[in-house]
N, C-alpha and C. Protein backbone atom coordinates (compact mmCIF):
# COMPACT_ATOMS: atom_id res chain seq x y z
N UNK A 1 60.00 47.79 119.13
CA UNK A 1 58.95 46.76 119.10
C UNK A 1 58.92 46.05 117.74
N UNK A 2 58.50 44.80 117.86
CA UNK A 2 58.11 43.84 116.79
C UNK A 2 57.13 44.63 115.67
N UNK A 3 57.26 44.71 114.50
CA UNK A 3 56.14 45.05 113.50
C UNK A 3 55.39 44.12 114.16
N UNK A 4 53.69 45.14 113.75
CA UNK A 4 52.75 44.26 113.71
C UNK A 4 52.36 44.13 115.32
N UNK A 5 53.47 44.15 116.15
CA UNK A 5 52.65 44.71 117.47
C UNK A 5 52.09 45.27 117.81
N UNK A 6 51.06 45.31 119.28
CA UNK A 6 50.07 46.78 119.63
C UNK A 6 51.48 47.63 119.76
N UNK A 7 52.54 47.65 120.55
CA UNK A 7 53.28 48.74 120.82
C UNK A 7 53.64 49.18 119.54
N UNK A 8 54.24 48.22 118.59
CA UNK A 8 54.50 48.59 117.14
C UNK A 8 53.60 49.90 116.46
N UNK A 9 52.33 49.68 116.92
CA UNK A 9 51.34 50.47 115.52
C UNK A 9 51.01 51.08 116.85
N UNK A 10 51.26 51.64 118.14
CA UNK A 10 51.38 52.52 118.80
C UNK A 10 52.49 53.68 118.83
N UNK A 11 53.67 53.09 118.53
CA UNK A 11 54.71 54.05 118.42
C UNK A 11 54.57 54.76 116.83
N UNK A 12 54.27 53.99 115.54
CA UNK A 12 54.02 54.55 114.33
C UNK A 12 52.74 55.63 114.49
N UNK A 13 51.97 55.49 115.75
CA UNK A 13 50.70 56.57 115.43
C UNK A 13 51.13 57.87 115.57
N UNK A 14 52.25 57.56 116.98
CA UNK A 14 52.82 58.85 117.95
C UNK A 14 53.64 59.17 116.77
N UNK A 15 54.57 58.35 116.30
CA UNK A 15 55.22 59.25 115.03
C UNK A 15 54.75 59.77 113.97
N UNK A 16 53.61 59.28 113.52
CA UNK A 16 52.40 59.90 112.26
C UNK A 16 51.62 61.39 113.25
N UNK A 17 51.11 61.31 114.17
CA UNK A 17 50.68 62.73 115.14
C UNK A 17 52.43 63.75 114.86
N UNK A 18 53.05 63.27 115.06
CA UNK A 18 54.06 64.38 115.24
C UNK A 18 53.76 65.08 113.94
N UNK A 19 53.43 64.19 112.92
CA UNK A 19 53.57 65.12 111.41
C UNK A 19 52.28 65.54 111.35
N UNK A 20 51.47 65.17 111.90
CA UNK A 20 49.66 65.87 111.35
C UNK A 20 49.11 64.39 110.34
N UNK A 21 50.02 63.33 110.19
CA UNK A 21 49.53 62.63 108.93
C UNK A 21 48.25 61.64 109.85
N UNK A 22 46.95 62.27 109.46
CA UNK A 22 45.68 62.08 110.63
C UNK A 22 45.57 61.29 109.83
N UNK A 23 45.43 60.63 108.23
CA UNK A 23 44.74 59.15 107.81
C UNK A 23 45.62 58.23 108.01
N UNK A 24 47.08 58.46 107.86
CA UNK A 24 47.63 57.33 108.37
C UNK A 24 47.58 57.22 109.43
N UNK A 25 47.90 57.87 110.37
CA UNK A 25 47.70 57.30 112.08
C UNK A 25 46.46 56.84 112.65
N UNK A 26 45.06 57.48 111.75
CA UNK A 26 43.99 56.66 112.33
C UNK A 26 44.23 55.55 112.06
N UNK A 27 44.53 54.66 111.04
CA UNK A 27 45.20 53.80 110.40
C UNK A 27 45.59 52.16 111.67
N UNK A 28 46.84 53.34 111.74
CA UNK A 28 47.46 52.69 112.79
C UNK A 28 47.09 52.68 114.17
N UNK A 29 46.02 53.25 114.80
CA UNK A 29 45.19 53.80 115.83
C UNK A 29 44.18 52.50 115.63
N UNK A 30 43.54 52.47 114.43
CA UNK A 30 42.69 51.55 114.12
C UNK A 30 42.99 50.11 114.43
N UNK A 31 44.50 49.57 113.97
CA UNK A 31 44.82 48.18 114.05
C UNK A 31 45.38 47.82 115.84
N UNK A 32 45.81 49.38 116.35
CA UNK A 32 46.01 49.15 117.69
C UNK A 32 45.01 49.15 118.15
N UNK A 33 43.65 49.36 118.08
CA UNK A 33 42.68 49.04 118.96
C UNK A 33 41.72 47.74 118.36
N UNK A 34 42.81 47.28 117.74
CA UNK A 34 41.82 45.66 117.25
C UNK A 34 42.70 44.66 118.38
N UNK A 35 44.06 45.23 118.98
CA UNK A 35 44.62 44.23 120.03
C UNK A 35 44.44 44.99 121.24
N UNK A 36 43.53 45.54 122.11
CA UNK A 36 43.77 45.93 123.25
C UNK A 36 43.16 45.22 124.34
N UNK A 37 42.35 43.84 124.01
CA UNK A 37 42.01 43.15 124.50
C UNK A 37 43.58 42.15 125.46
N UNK A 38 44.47 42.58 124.93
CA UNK A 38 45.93 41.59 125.44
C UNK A 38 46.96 42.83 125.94
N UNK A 39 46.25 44.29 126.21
CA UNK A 39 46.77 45.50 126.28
C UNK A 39 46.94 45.37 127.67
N UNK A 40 48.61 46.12 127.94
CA UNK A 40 48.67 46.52 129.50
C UNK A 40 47.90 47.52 129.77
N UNK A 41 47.94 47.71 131.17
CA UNK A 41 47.64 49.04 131.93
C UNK A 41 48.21 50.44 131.36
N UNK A 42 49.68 50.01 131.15
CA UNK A 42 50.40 51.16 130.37
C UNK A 42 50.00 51.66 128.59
N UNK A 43 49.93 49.92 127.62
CA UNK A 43 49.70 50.22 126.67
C UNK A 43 48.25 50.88 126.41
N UNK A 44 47.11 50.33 127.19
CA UNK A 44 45.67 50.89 127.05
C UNK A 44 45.64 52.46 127.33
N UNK A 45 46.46 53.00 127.95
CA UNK A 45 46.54 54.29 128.25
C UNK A 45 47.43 55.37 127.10
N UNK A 46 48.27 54.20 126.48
CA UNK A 46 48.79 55.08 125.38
C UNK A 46 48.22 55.28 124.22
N UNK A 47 47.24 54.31 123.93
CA UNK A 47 46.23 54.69 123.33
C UNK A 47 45.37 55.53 122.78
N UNK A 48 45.16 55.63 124.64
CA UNK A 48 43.81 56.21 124.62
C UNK A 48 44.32 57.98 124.61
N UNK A 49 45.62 57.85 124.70
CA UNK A 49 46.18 59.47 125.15
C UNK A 49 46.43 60.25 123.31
N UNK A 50 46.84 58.41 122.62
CA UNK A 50 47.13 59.28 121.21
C UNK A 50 45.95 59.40 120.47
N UNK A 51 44.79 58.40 120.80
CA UNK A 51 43.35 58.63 120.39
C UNK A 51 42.86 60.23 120.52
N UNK A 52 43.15 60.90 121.39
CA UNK A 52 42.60 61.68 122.21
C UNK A 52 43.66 63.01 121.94
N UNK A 53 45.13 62.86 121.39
CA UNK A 53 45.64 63.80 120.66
C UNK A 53 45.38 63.94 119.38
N UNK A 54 44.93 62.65 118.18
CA UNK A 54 44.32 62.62 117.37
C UNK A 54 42.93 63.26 117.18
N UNK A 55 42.22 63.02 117.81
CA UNK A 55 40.92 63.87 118.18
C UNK A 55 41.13 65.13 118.22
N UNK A 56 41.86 65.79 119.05
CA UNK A 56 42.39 66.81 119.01
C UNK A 56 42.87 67.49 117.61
N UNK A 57 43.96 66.96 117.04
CA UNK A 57 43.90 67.25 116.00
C UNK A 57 42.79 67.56 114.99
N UNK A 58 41.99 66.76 114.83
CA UNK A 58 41.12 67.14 114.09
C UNK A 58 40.04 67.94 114.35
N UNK A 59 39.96 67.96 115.58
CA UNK A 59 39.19 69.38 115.65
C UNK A 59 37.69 69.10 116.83
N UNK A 60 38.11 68.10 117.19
CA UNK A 60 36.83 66.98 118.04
C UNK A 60 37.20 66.88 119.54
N UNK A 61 36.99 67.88 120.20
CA UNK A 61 37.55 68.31 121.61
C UNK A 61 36.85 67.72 122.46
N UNK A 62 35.50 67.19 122.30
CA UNK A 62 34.62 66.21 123.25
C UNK A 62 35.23 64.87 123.57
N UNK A 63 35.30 64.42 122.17
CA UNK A 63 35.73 63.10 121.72
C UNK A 63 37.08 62.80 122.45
N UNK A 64 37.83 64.06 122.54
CA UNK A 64 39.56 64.24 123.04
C UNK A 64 39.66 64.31 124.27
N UNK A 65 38.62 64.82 125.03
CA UNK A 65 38.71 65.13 126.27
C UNK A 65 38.04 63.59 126.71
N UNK A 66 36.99 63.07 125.93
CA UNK A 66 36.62 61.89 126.61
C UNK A 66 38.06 60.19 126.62
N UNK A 67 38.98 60.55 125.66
CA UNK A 67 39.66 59.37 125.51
C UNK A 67 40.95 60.24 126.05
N UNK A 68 41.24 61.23 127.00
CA UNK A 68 42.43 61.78 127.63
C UNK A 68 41.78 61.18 129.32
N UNK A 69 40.35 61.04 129.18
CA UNK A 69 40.15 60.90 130.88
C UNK A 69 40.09 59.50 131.10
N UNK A 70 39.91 58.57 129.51
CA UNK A 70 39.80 56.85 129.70
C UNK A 70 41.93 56.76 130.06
N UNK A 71 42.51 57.37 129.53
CA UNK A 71 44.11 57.21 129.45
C UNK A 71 44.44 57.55 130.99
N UNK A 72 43.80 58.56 131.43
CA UNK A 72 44.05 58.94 132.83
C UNK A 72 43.35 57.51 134.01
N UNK A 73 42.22 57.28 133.65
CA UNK A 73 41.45 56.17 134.35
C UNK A 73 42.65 54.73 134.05
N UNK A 74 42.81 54.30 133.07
CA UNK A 74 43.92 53.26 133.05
C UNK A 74 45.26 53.13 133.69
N UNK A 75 46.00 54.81 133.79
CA UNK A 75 47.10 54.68 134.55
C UNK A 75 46.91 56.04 134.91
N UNK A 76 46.86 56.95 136.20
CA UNK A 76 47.42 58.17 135.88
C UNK A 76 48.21 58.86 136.25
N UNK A 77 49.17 58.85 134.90
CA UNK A 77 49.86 60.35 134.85
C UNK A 77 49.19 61.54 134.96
N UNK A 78 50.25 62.27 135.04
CA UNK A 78 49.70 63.64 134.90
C UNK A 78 49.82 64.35 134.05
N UNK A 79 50.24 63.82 132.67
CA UNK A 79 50.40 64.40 131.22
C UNK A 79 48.95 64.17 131.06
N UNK A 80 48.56 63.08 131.12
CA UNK A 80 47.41 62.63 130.89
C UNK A 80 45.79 63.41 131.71
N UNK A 81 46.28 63.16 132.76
CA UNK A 81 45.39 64.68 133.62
C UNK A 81 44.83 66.09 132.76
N UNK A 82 46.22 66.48 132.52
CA UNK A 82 46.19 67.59 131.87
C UNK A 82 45.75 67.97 130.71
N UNK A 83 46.01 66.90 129.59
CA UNK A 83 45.48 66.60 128.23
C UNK A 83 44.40 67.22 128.37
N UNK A 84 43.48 66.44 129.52
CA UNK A 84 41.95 66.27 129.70
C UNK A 84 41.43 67.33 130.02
N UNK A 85 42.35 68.20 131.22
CA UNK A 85 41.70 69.54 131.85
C UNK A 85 41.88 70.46 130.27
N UNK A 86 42.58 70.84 129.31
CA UNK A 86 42.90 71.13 128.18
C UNK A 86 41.85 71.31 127.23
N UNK A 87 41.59 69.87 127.00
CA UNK A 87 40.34 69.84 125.88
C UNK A 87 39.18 70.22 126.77
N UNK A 88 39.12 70.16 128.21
CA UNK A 88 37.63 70.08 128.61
C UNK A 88 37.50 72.16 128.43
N UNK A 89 38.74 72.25 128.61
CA UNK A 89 38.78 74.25 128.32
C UNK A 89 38.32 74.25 126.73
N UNK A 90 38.77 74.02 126.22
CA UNK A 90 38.15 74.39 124.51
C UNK A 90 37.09 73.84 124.52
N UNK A 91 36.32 72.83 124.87
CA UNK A 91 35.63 72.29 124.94
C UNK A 91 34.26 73.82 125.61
N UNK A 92 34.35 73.56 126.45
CA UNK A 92 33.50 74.79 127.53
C UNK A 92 33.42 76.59 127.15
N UNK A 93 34.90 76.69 126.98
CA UNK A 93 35.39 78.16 126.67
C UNK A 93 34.56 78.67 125.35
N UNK A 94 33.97 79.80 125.68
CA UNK A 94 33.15 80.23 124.08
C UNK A 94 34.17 81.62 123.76
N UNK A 95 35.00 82.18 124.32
CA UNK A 95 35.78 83.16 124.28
C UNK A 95 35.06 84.86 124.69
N UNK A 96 33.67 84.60 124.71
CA UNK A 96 33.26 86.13 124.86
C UNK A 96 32.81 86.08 125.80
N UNK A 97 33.38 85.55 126.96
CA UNK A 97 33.05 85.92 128.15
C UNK A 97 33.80 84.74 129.31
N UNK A 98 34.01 84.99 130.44
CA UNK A 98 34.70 83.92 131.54
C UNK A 98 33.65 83.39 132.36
N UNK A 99 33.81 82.44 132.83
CA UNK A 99 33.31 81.76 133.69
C UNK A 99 33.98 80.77 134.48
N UNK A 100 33.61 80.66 135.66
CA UNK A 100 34.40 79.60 136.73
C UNK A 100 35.10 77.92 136.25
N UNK A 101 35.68 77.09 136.35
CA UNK A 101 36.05 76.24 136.30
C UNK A 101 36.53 75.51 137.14
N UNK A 102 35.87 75.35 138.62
CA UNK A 102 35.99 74.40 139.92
C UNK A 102 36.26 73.33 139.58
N UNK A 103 35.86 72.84 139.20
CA UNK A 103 35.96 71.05 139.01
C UNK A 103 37.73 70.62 138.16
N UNK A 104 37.83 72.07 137.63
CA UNK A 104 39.16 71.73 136.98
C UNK A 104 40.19 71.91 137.66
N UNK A 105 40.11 72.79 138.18
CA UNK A 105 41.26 73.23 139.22
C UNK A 105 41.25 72.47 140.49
N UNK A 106 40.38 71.86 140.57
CA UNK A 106 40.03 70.15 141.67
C UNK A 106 41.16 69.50 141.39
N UNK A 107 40.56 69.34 140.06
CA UNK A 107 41.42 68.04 139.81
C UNK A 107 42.88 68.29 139.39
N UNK A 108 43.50 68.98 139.26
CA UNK A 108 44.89 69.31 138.60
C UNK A 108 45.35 69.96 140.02
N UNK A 109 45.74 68.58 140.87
CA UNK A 109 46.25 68.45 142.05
C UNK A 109 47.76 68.06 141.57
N UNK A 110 48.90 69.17 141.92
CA UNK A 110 49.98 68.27 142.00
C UNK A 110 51.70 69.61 141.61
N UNK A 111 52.23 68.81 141.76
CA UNK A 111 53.72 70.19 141.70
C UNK A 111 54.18 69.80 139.92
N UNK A 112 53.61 68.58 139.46
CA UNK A 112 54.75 68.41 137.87
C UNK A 112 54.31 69.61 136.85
N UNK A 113 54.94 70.10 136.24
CA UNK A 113 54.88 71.39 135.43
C UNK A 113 53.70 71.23 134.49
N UNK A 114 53.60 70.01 134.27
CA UNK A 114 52.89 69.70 133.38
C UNK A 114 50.93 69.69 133.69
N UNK A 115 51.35 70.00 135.32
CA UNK A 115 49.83 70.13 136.14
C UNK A 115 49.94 71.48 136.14
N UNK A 116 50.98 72.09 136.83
CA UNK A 116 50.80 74.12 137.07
C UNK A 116 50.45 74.54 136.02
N UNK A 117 51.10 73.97 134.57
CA UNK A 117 50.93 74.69 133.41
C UNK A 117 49.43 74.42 133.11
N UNK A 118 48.98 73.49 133.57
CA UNK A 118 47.20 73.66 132.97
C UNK A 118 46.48 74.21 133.80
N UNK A 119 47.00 74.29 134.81
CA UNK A 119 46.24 74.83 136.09
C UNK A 119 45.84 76.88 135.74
N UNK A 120 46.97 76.84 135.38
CA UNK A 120 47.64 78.49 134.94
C UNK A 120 46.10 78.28 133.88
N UNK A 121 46.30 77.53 132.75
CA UNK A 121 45.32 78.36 131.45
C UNK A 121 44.30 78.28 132.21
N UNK A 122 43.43 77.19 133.17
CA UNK A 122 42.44 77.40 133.65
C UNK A 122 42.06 78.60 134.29
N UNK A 123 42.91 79.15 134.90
CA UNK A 123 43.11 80.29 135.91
C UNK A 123 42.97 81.29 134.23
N UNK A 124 43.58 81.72 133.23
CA UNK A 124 43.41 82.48 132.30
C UNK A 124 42.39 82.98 131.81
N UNK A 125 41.62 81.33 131.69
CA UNK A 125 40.25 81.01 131.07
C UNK A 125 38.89 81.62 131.93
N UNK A 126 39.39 81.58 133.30
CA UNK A 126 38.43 82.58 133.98
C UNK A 126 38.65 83.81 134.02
N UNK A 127 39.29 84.31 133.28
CA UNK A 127 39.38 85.61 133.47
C UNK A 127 40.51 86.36 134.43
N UNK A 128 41.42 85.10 135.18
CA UNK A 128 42.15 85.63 135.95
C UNK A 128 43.63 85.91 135.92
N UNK A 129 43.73 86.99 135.13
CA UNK A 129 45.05 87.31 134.85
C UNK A 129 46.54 87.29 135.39
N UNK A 130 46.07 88.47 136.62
CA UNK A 130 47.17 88.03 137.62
C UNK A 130 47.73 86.35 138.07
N UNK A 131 46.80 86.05 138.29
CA UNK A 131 46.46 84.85 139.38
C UNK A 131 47.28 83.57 138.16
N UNK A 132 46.90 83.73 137.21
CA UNK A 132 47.51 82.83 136.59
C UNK A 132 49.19 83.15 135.95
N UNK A 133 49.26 84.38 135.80
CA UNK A 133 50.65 84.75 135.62
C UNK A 133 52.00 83.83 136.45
N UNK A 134 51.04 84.17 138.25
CA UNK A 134 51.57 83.83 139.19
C UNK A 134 51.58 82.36 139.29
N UNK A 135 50.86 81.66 138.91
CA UNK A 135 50.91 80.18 139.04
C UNK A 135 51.94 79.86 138.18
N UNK A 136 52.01 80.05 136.94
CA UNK A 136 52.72 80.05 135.65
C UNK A 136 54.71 80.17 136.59
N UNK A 137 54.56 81.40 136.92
CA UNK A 137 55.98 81.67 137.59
C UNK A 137 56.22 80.36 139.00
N UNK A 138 55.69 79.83 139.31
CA UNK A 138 56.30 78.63 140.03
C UNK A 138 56.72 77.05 139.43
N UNK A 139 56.75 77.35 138.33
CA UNK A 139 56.91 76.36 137.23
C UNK A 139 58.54 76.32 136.86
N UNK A 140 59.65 75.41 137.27
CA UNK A 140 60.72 75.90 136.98
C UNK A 140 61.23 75.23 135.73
N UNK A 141 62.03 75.78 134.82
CA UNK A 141 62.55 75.02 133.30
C UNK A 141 61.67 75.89 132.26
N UNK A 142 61.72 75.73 130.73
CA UNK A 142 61.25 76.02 129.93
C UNK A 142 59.86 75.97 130.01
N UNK A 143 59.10 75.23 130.42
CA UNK A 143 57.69 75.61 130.56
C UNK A 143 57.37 76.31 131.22
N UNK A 144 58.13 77.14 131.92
CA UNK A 144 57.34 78.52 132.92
C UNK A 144 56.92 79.44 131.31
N UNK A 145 58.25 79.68 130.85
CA UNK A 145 58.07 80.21 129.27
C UNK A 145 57.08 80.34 128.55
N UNK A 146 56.59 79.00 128.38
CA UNK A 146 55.31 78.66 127.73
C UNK A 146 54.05 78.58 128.19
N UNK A 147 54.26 78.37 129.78
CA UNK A 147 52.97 78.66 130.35
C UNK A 147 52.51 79.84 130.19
N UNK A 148 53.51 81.28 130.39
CA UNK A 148 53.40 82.43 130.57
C UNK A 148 53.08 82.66 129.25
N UNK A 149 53.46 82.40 128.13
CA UNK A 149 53.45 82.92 126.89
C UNK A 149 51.98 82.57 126.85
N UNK A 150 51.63 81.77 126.69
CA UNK A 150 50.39 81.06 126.72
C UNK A 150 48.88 81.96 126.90
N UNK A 151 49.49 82.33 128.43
CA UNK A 151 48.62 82.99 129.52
C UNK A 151 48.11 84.39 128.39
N UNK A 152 49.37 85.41 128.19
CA UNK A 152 49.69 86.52 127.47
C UNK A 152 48.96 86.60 126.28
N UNK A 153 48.69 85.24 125.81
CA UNK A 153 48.19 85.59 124.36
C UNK A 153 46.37 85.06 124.43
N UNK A 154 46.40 84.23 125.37
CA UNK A 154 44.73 84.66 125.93
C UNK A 154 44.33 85.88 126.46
N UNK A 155 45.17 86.57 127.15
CA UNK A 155 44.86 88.08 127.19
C UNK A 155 44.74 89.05 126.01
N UNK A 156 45.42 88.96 125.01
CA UNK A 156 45.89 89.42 123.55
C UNK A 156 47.01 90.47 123.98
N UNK A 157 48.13 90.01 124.61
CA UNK A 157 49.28 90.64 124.66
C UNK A 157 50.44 90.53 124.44
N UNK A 158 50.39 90.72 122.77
CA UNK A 158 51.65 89.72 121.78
C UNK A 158 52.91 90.11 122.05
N UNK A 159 52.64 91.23 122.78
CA UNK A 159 54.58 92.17 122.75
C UNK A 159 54.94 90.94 123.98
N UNK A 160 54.17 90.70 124.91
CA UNK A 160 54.49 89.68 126.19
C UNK A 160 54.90 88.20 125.86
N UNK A 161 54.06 88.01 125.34
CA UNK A 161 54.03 86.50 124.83
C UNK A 161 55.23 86.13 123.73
N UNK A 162 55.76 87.69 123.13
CA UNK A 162 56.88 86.99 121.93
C UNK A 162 58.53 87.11 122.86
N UNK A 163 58.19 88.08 123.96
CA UNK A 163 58.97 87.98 124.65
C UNK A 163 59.20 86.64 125.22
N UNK A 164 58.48 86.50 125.92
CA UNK A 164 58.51 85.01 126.82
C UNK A 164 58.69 83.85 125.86
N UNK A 165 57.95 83.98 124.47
CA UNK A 165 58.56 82.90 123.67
C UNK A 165 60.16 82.77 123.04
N UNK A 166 60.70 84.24 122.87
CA UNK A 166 62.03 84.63 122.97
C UNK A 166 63.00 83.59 124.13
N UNK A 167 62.60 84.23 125.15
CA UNK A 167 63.36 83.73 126.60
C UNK A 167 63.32 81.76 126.40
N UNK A 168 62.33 81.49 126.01
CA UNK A 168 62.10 80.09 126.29
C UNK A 168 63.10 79.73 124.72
N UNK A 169 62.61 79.95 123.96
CA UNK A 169 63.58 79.45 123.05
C UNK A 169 65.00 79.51 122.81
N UNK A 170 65.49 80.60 123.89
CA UNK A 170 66.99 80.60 123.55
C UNK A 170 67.79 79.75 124.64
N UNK A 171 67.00 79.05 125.37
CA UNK A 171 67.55 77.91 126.50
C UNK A 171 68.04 76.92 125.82
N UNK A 172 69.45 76.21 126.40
CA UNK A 172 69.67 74.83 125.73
C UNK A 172 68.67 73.65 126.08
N UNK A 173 68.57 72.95 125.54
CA UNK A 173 68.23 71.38 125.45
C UNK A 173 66.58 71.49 125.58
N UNK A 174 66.43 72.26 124.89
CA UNK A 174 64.69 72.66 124.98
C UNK A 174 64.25 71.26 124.36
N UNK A 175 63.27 70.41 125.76
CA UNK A 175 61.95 69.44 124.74
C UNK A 175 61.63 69.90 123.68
N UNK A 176 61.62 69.31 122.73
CA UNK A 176 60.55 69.10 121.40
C UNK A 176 59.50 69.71 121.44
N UNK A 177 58.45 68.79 122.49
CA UNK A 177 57.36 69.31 122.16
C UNK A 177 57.12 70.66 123.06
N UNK A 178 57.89 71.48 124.19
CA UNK A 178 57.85 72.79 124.20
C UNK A 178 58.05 73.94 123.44
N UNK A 179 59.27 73.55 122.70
CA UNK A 179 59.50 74.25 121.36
C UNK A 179 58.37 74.53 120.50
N UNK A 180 57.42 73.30 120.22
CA UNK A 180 56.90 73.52 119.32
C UNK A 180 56.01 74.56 119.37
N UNK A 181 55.44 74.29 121.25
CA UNK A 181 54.20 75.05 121.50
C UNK A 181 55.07 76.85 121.56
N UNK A 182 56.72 76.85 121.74
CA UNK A 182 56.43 78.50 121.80
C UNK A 182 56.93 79.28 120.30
N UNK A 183 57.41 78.15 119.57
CA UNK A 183 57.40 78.16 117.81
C UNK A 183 55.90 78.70 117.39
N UNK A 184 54.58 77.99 117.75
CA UNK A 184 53.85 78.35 117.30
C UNK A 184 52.84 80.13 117.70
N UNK A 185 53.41 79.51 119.31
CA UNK A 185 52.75 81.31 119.84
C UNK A 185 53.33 82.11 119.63
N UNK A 186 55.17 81.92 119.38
CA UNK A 186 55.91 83.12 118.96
C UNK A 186 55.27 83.96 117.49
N UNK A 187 54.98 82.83 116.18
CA UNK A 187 54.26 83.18 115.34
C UNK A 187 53.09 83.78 115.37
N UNK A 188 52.44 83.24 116.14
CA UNK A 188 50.96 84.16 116.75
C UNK A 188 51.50 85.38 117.25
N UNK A 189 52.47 85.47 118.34
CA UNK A 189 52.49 86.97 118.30
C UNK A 189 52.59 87.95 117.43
N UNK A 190 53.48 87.43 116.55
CA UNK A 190 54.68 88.48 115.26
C UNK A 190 53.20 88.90 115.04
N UNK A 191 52.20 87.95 114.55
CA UNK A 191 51.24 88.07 113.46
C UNK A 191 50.22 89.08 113.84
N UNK A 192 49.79 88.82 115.32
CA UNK A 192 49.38 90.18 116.29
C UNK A 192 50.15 91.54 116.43
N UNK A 193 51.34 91.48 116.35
CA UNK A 193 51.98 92.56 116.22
C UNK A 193 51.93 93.52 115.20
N UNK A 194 52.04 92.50 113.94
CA UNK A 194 52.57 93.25 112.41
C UNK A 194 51.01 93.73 112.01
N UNK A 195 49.68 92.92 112.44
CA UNK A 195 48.28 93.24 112.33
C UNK A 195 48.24 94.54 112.80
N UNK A 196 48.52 94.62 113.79
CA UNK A 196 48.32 96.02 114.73
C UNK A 196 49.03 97.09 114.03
N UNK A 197 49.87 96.82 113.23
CA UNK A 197 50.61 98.11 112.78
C UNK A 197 49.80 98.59 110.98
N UNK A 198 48.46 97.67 111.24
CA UNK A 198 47.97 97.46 109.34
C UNK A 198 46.39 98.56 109.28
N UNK A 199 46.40 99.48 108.94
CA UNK A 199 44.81 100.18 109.38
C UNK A 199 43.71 99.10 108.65
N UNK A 200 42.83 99.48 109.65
CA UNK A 200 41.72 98.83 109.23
C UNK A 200 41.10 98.42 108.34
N UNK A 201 41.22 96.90 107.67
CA UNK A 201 40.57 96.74 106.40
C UNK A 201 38.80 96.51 106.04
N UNK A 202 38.58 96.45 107.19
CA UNK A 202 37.04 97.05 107.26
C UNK A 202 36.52 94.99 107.45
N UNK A 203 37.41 94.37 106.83
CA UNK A 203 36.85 92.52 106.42
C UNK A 203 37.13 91.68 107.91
N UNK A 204 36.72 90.49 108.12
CA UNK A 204 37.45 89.58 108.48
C UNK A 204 38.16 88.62 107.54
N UNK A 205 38.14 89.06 106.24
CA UNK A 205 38.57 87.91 104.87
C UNK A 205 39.66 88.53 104.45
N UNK A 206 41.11 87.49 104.87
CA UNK A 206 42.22 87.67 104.43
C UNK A 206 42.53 87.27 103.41
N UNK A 207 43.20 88.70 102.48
CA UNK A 207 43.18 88.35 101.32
C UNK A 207 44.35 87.28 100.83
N UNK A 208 44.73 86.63 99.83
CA UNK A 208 45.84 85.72 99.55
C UNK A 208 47.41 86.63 99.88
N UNK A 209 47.28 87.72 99.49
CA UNK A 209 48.77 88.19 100.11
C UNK A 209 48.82 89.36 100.89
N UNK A 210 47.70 88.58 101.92
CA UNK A 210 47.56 89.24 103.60
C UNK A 210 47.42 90.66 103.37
N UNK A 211 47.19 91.15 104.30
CA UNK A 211 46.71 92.23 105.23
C UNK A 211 47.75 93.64 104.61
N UNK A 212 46.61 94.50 103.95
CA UNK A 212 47.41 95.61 103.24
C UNK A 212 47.72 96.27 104.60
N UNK A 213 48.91 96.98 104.47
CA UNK A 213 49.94 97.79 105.05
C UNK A 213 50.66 96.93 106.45
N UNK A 214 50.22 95.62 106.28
CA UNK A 214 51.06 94.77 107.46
C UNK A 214 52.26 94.89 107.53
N UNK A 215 53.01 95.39 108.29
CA UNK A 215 54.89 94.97 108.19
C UNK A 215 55.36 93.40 108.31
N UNK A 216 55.94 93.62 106.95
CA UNK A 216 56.27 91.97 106.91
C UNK A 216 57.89 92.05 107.78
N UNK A 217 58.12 92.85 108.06
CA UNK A 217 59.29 92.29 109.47
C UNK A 217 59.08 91.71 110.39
N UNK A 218 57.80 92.08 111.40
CA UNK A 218 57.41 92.03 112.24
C UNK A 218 56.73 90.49 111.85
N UNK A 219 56.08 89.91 111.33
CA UNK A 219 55.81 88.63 110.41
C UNK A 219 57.27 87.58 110.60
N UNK A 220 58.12 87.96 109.57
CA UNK A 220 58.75 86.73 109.71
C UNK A 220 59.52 86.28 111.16
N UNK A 221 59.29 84.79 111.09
CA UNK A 221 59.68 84.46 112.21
C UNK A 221 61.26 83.98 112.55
């Protein structure tokens, strides 16, 4: 695209999100929503999807879930679907306890991996272990991997989850952004693992060079 276009300072946001750089991409988030008045169907939705991963990023899961369901209302995909069922889970989820989620599992109608795989955490998020394992396993390609890994570490079962992040990462031509997600749970596991092997430091306040008697094998990734 042309500098200075909406697609222009749309594609620079998606490339500023890949790095975390949240003031520049609001930035560029900002000047793309000074042209969306001349915005397609397609561009208003890309928008609203990187608005809404931006949000995300920063930590604003209302805000994320509300501009993943304007991206879905403009065109919908089902990346976009999912975004939404996603944040509306962090959003709702308080972690000490399950509760139902009908309305989500309504809507995350469909066979693309990218629907089973949210369908699965919803199924997690209630409490339903099995049930989502099993959804997770009809998912074919690298995201069964990550769905499952996923699932495993909402349960807190890191030996599972570093496995499955194992399996998924040693596939060729792994997406990007799957990698990233089993790069990051693989690390969550080690870190559950090497914790578990550390006696009790009585704190929740980690000190600057971590957790006395942690095995730093089990750590690096």
């Amino acid at each position: 695209p042309s500098p200075g276009t909406l697609a222009w300072h749309l594609n620079q946001s998606k490339d500023l999100l890949r790095t975390s750089s949240l003031e520049r991409a609001s930035k560029e988030l900002e000047a793309a929503e000074s042209m969306l008045k001349t915005a397609t169907q397609i561009e208003m939705a890309d928008y609203w999807f990187l608005r809404g991963k931006w949000q995300t990023t920063s930590g604003s899961d209302q805000a994320a879930s509300d501009a993943f369901k304007r991206a879905h209302q403009a065109n919908p995909l089902a990346k976009y679907l999912a975004a939404w069922a996603e944040a509306e889970i962090r959003t709702r989820y308080q972690g000490d306890g399950h509760m139902p989620y009908p309305d989500l599992l309504d809507a995350l109608v469909g066979d693309e991996p990218v629907l089973v795989s949210a369908r699965s955490r919803v199924l997690a998020a209630e409490g339903k272990f099995e049930e989502a394992i099993a959804v997770a396993d009809k998912i074919s390609g690298p995201e069964q991997h990550a769905a499952r890994a996923l699932v495993y570490t909402m349960f807190s079962k890191p030996a599972e989850a570093l496995a499955d992040c194992d399996s998924g990462l040693a596939l060729p031509g792994l997406p990007g952004n799957i990698r990233q997600v089993l790069l990051v749970l693989r690390a969550r596991a080690k870190f559950s693992l090497a914790k578990a092997s550390a006696p009790e430091s009585g704190t929740d306040v980690l000190p600057p060079s971590g957790v006395a008697g942690i095995d730093p094998g089990l750590v690096k990734v």
